[in-house]
PDB file of N, CA and C in Angstrom:
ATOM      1  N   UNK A   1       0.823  -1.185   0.000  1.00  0.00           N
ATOM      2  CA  UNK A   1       0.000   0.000   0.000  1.00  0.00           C
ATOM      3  C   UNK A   1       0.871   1.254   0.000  1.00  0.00           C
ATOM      4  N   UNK A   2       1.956   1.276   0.693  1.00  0.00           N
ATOM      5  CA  UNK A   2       2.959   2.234   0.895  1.00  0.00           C
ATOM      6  C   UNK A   2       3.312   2.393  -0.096  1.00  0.00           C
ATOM      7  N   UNK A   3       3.471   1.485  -1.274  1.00  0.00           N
ATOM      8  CA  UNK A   3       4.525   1.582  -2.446  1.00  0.00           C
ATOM      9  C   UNK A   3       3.482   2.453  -3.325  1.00  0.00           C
ATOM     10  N   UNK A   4       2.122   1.757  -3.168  1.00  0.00           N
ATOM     11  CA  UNK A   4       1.211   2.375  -4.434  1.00  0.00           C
ATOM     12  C   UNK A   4       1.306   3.424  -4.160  1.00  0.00           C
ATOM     13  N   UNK A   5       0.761   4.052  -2.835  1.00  0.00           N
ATOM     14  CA  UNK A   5       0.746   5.901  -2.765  1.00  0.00           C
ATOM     15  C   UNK A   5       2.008   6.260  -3.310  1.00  0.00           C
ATOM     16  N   UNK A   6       3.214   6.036  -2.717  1.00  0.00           N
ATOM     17  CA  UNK A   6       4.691   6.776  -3.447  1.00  0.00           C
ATOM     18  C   UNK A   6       4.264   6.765  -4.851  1.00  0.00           C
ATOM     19  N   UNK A   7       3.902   5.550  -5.036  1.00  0.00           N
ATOM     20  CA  UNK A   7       3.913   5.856  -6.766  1.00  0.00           C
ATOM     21  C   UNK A   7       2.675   6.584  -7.456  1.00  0.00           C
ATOM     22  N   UNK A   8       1.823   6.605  -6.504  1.00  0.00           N
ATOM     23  CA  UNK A   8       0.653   7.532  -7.407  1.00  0.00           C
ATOM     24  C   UNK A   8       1.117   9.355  -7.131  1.00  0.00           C
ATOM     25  N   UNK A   9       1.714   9.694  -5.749  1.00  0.00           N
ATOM     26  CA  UNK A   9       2.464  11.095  -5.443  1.00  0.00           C
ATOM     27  C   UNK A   9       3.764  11.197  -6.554  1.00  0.00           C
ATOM     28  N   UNK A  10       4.028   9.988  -6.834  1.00  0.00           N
ATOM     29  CA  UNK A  10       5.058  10.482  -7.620  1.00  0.00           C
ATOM     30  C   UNK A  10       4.570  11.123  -9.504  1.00  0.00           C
ATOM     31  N   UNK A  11       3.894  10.297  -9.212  1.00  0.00           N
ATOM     32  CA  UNK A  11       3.248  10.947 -10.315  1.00  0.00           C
ATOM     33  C   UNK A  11       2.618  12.502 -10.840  1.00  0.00           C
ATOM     34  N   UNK A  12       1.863  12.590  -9.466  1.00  0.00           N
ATOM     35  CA  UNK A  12       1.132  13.413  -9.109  1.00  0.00           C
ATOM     36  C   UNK A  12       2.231  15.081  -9.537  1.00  0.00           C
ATOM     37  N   UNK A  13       3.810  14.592  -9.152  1.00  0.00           N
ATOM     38  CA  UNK A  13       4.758  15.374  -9.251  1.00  0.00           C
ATOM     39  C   UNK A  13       5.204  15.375 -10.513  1.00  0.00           C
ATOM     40  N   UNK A  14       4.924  14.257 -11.151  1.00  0.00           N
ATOM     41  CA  UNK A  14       5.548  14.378 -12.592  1.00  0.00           C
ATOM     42  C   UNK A  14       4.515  14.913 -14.013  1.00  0.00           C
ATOM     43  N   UNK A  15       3.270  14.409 -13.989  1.00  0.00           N
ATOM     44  CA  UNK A  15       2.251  14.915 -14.706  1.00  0.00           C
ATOM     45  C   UNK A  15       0.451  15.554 -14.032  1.00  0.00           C
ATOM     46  N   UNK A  16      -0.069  15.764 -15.069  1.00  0.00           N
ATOM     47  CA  UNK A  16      -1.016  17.100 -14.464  1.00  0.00           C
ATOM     48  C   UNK A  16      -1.980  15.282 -14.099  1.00  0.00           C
ATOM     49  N   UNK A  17      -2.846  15.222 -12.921  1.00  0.00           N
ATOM     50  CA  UNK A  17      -3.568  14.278 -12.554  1.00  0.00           C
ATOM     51  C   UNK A  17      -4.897  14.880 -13.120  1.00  0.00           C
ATOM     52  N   UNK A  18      -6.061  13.639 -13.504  1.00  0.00           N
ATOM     53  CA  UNK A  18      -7.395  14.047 -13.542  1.00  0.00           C
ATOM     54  C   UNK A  18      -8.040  14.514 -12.322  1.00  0.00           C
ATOM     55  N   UNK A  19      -9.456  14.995 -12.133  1.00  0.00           N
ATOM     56  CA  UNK A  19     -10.090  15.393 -11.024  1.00  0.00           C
ATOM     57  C   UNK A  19      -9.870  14.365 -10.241  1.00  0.00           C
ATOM     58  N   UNK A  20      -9.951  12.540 -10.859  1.00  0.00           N
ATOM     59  CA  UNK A  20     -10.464  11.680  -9.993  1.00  0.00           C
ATOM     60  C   UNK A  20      -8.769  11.120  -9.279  1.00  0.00           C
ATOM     61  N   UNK A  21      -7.951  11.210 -10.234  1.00  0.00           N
ATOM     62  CA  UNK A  21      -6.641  10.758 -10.240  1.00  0.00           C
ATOM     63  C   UNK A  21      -6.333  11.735  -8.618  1.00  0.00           C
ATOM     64  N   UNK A  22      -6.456  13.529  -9.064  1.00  0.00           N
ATOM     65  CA  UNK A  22      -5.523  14.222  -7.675  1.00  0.00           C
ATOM     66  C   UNK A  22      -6.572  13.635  -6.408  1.00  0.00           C
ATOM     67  N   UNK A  23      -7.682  13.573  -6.228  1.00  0.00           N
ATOM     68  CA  UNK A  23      -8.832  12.822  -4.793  1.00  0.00           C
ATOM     69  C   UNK A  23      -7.972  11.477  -4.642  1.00  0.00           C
ATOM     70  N   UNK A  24      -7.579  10.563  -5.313  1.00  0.00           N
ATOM     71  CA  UNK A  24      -6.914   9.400  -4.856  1.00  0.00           C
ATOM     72  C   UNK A  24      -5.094   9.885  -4.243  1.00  0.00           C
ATOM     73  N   UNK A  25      -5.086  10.746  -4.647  1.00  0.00           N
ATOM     74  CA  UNK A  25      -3.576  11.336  -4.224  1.00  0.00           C
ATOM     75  C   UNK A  25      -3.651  12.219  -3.222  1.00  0.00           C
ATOM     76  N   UNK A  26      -4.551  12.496  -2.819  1.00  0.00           N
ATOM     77  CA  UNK A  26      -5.125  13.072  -1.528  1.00  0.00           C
ATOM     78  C   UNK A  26      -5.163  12.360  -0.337  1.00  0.00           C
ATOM     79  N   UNK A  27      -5.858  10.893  -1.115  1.00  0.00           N
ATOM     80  CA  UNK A  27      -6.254   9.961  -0.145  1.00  0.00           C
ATOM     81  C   UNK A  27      -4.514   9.294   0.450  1.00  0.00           C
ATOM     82  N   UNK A  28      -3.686   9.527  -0.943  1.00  0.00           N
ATOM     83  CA  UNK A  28      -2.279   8.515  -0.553  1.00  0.00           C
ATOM     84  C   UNK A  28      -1.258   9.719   0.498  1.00  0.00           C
ATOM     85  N   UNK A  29      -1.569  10.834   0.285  1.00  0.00           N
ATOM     86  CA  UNK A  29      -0.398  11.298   1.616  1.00  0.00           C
ATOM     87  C   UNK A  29      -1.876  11.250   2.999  1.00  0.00           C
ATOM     88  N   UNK A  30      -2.767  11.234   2.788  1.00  0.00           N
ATOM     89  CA  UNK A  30      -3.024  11.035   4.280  1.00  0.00           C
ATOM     90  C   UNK A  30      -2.817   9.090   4.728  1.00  0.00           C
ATOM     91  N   UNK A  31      -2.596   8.442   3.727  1.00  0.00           N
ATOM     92  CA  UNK A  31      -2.199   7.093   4.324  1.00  0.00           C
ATOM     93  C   UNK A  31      -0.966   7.044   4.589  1.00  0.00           C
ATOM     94  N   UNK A  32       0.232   7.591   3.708  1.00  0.00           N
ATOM     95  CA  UNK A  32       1.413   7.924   4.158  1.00  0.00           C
ATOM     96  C   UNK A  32       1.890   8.508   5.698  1.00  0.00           C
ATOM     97  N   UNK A  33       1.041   9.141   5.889  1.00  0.00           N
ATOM     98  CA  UNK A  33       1.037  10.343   7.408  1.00  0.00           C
ATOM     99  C   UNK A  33       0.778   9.518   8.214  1.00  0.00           C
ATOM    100  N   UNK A  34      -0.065   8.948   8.081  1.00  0.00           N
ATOM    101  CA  UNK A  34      -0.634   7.740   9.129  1.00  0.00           C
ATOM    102  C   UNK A  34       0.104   6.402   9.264  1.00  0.00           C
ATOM    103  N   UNK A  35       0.566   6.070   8.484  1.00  0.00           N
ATOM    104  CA  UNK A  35       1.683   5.149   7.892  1.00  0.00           C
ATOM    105  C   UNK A  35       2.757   5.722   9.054  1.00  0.00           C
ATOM    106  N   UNK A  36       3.355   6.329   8.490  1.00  0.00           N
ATOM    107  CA  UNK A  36       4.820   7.239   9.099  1.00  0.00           C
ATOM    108  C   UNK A  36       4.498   7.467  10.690  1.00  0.00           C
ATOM    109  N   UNK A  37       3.409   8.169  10.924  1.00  0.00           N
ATOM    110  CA  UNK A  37       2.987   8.022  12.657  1.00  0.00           C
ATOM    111  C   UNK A  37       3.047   6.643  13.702  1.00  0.00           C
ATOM    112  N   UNK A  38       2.177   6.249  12.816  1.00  0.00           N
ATOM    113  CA  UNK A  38       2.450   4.795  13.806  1.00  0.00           C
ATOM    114  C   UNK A  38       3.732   3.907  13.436  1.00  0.00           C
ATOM    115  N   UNK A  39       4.457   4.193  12.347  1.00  0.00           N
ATOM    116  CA  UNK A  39       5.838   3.757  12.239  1.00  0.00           C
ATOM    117  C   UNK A  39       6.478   4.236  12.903  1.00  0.00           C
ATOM    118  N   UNK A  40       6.766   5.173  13.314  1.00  0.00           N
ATOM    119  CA  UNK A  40       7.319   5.731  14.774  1.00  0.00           C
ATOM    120  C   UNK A  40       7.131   5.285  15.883  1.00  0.00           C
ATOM    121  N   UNK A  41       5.683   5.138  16.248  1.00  0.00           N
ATOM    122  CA  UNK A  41       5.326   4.542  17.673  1.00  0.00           C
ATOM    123  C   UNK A  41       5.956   3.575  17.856  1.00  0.00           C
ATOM    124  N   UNK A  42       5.977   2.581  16.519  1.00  0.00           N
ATOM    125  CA  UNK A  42       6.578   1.506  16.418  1.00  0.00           C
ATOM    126  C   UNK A  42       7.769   0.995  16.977  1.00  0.00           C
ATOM    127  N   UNK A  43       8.459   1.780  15.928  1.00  0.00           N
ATOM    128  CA  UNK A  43      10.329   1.989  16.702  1.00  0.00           C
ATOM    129  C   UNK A  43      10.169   2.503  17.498  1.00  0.00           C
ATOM    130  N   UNK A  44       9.803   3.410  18.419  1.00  0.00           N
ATOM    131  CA  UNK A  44      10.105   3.818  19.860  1.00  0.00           C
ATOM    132  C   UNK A  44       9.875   2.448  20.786  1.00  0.00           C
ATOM    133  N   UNK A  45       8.441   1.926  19.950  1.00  0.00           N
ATOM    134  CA  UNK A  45       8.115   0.761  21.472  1.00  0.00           C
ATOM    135  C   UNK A  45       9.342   0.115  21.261  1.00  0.00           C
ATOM    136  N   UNK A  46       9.926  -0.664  19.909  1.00  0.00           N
ATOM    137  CA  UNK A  46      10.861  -1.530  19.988  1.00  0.00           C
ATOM    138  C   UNK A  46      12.071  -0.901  20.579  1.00  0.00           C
ATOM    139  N   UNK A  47      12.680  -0.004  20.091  1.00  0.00           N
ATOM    140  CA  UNK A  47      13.842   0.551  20.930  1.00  0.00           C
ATOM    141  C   UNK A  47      13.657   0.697  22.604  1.00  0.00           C
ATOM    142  N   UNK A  48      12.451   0.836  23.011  1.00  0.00           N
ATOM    143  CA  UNK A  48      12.231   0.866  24.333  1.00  0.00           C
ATOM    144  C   UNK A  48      11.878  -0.744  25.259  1.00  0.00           C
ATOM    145  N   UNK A  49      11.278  -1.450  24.327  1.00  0.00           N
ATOM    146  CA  UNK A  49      10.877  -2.909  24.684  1.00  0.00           C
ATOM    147  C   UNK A  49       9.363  -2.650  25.008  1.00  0.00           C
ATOM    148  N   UNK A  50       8.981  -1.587  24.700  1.00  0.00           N
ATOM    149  CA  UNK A  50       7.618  -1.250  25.541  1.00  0.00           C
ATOM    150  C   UNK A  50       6.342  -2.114  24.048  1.00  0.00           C
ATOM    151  N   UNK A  51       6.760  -3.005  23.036  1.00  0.00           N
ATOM    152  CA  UNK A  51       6.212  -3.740  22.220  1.00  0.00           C
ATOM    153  C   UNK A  51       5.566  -5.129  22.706  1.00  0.00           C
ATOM    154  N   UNK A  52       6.581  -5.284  23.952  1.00  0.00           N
ATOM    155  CA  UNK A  52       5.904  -6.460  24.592  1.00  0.00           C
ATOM    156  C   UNK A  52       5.024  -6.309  25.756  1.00  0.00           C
ATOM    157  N   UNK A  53       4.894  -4.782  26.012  1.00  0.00           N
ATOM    158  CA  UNK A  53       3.883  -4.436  27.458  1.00  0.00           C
ATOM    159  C   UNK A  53       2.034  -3.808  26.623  1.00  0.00           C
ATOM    160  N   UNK A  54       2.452  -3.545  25.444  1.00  0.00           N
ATOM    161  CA  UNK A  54       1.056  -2.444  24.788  1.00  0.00           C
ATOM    162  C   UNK A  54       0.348  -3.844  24.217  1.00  0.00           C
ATOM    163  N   UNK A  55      -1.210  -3.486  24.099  1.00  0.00           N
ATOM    164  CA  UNK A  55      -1.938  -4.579  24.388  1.00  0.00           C
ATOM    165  C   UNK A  55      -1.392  -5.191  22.495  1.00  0.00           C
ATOM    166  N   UNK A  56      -1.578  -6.237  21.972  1.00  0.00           N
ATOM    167  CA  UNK A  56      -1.563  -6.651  20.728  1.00  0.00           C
ATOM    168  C   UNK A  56      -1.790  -6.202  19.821  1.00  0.00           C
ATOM    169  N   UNK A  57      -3.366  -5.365  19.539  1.00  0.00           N
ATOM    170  CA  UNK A  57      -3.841  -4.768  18.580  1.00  0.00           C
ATOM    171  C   UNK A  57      -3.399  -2.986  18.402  1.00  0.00           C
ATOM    172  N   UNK A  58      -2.819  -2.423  19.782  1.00  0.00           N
ATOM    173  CA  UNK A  58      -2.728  -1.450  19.916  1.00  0.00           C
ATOM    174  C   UNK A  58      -2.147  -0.276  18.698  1.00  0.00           C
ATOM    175  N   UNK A  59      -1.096  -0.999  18.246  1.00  0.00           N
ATOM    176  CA  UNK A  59      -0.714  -0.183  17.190  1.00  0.00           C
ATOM    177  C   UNK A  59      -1.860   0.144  15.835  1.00  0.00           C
ATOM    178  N   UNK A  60      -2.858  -1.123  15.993  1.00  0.00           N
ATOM    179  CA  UNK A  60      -4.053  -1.041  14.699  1.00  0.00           C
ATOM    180  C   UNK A  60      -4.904  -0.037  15.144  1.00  0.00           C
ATOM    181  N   UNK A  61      -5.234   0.291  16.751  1.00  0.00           N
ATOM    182  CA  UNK A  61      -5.880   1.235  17.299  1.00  0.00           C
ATOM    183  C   UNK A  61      -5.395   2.829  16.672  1.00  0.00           C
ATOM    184  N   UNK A  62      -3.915   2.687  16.972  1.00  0.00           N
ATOM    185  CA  UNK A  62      -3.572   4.054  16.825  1.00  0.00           C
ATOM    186  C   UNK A  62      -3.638   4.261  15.111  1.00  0.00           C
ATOM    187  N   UNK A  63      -3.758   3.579  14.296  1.00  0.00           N
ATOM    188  CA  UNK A  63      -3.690   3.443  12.440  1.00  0.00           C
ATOM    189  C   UNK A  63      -5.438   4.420  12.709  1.00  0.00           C
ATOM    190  N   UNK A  64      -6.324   3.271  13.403  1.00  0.00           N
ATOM    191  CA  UNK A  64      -7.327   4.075  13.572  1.00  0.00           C
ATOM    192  C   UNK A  64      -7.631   5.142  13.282  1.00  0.00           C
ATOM    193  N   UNK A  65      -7.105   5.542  14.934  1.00  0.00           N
ATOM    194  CA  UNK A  65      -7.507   7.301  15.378  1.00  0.00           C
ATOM    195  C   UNK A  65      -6.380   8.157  14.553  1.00  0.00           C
ATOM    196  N   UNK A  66      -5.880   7.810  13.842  1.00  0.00           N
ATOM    197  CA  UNK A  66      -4.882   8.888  12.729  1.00  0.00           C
ATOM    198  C   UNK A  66      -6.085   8.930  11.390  1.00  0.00           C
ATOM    199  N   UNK A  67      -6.320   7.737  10.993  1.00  0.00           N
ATOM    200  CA  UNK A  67      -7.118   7.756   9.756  1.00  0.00           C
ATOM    201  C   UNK A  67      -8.851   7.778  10.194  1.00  0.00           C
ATOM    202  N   UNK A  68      -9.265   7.774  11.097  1.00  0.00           N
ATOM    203  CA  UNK A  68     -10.362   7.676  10.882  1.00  0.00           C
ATOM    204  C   UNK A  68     -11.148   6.202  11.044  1.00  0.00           C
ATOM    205  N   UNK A  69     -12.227   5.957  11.938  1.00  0.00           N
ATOM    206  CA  UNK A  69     -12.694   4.700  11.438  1.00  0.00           C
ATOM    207  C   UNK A  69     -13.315   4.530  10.335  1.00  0.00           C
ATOM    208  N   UNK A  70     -13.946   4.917   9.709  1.00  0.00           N
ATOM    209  CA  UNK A  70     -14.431   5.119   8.124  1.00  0.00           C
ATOM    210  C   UNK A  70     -13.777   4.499   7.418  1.00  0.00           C
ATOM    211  N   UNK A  71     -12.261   4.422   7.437  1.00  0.00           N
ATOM    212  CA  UNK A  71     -11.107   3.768   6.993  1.00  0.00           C
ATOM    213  C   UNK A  71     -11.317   2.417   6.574  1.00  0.00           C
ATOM    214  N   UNK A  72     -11.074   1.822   8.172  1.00  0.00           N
ATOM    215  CA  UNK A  72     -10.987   0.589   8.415  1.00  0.00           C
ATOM    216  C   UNK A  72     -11.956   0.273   9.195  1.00  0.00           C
ATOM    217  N   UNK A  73     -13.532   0.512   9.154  1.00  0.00           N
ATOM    218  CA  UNK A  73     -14.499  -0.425   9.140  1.00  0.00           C
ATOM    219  C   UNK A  73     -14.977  -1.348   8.343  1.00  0.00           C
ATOM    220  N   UNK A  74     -14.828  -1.116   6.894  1.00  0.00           N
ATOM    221  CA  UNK A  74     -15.262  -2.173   5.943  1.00  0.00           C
ATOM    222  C   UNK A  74     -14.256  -3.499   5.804  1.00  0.00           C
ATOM    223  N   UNK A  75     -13.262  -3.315   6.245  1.00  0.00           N
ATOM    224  CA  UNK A  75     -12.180  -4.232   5.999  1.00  0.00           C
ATOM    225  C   UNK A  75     -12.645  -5.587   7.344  1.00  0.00           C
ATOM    226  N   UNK A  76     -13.309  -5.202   8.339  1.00  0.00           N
ATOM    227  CA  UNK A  76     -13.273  -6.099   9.274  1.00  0.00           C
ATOM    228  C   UNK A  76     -13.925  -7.465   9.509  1.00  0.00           C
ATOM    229  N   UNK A  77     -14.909  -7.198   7.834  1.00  0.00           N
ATOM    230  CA  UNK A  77     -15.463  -8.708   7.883  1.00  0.00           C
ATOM    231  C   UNK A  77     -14.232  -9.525   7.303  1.00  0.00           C
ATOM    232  N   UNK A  78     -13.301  -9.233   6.633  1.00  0.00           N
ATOM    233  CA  UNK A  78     -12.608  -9.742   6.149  1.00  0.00           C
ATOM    234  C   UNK A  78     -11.438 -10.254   6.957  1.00  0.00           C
ATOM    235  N   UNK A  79     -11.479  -9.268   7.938  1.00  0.00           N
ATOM    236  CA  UNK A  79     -10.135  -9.614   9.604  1.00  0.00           C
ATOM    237  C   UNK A  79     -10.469 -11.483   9.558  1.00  0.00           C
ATOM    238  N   UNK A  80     -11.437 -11.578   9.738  1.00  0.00           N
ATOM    239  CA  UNK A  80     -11.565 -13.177  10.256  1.00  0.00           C
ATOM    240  C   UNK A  80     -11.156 -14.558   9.031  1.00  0.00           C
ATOM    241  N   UNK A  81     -11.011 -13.600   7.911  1.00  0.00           N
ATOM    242  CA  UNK A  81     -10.419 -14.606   6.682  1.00  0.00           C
ATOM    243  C   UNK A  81      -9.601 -14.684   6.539  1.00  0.00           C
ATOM    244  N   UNK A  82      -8.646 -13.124   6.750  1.00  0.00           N
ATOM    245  CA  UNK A  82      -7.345 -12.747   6.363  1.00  0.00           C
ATOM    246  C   UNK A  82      -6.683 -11.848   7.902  1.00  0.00           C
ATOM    247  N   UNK A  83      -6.421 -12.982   8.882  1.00  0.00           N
ATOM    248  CA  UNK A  83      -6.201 -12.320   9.686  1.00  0.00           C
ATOM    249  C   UNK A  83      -4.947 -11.598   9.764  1.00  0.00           C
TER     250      UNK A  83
END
C-alpha cells in the first residue's frame, strides 16, 4: 500500500492528474502520514521494549484514530479470513 501511494504522489509530481486521479492522491499522503505516525510509535516501542507491554492490537488502534474509522471499518469482515 505504501509503495502504491509513493507511486501515485510520484506521479502526481511528474504529470497534471485528472479530477479523480488528484482525490486518490489526496487519499495517498493522508495514508502515508498515518503510515509514518504509527511507524514511529513503532520503533520507539521496539527501541524501548515497551512492544511487549502495549496490548496486541494497539498499534491497529492508533492506524485508527490517525485515519479515521471510516477507513478501516469495511475491511473487518474480512479480519476473520485474512487475519
Amino acid at each position: 500500500m505504501a509503495d502504491f501511494c509513493g507511486g501515485i504522489l510520484e506521479a502526481r509530481r511528474n504529470i497534471s492528474l485528472s479530477t479523480r486521479q488528484a482525490i486518490i492522491a489526496k487519499q495517498c499522503e493522508i495514508l502515508l502520514d498515518a503510515f509514518s505516525k504509527v511507524g514511529i510509535i513503532a520503533l520507539v516501542d521496539e527501541e524501548t521494549g515497551y512492544q511487549y507491554e502495549r496490548e496486541r492490537n494497539e498499534l491497529q488502534k492508533q492506524l485508527q484514530k490517525v485515519l479515521g474509522l471510516y477507513v478501516l471499518e469495511k475491511p473487518k469482515k474480512w479480519q476473520k479470513i485474512f487475519p
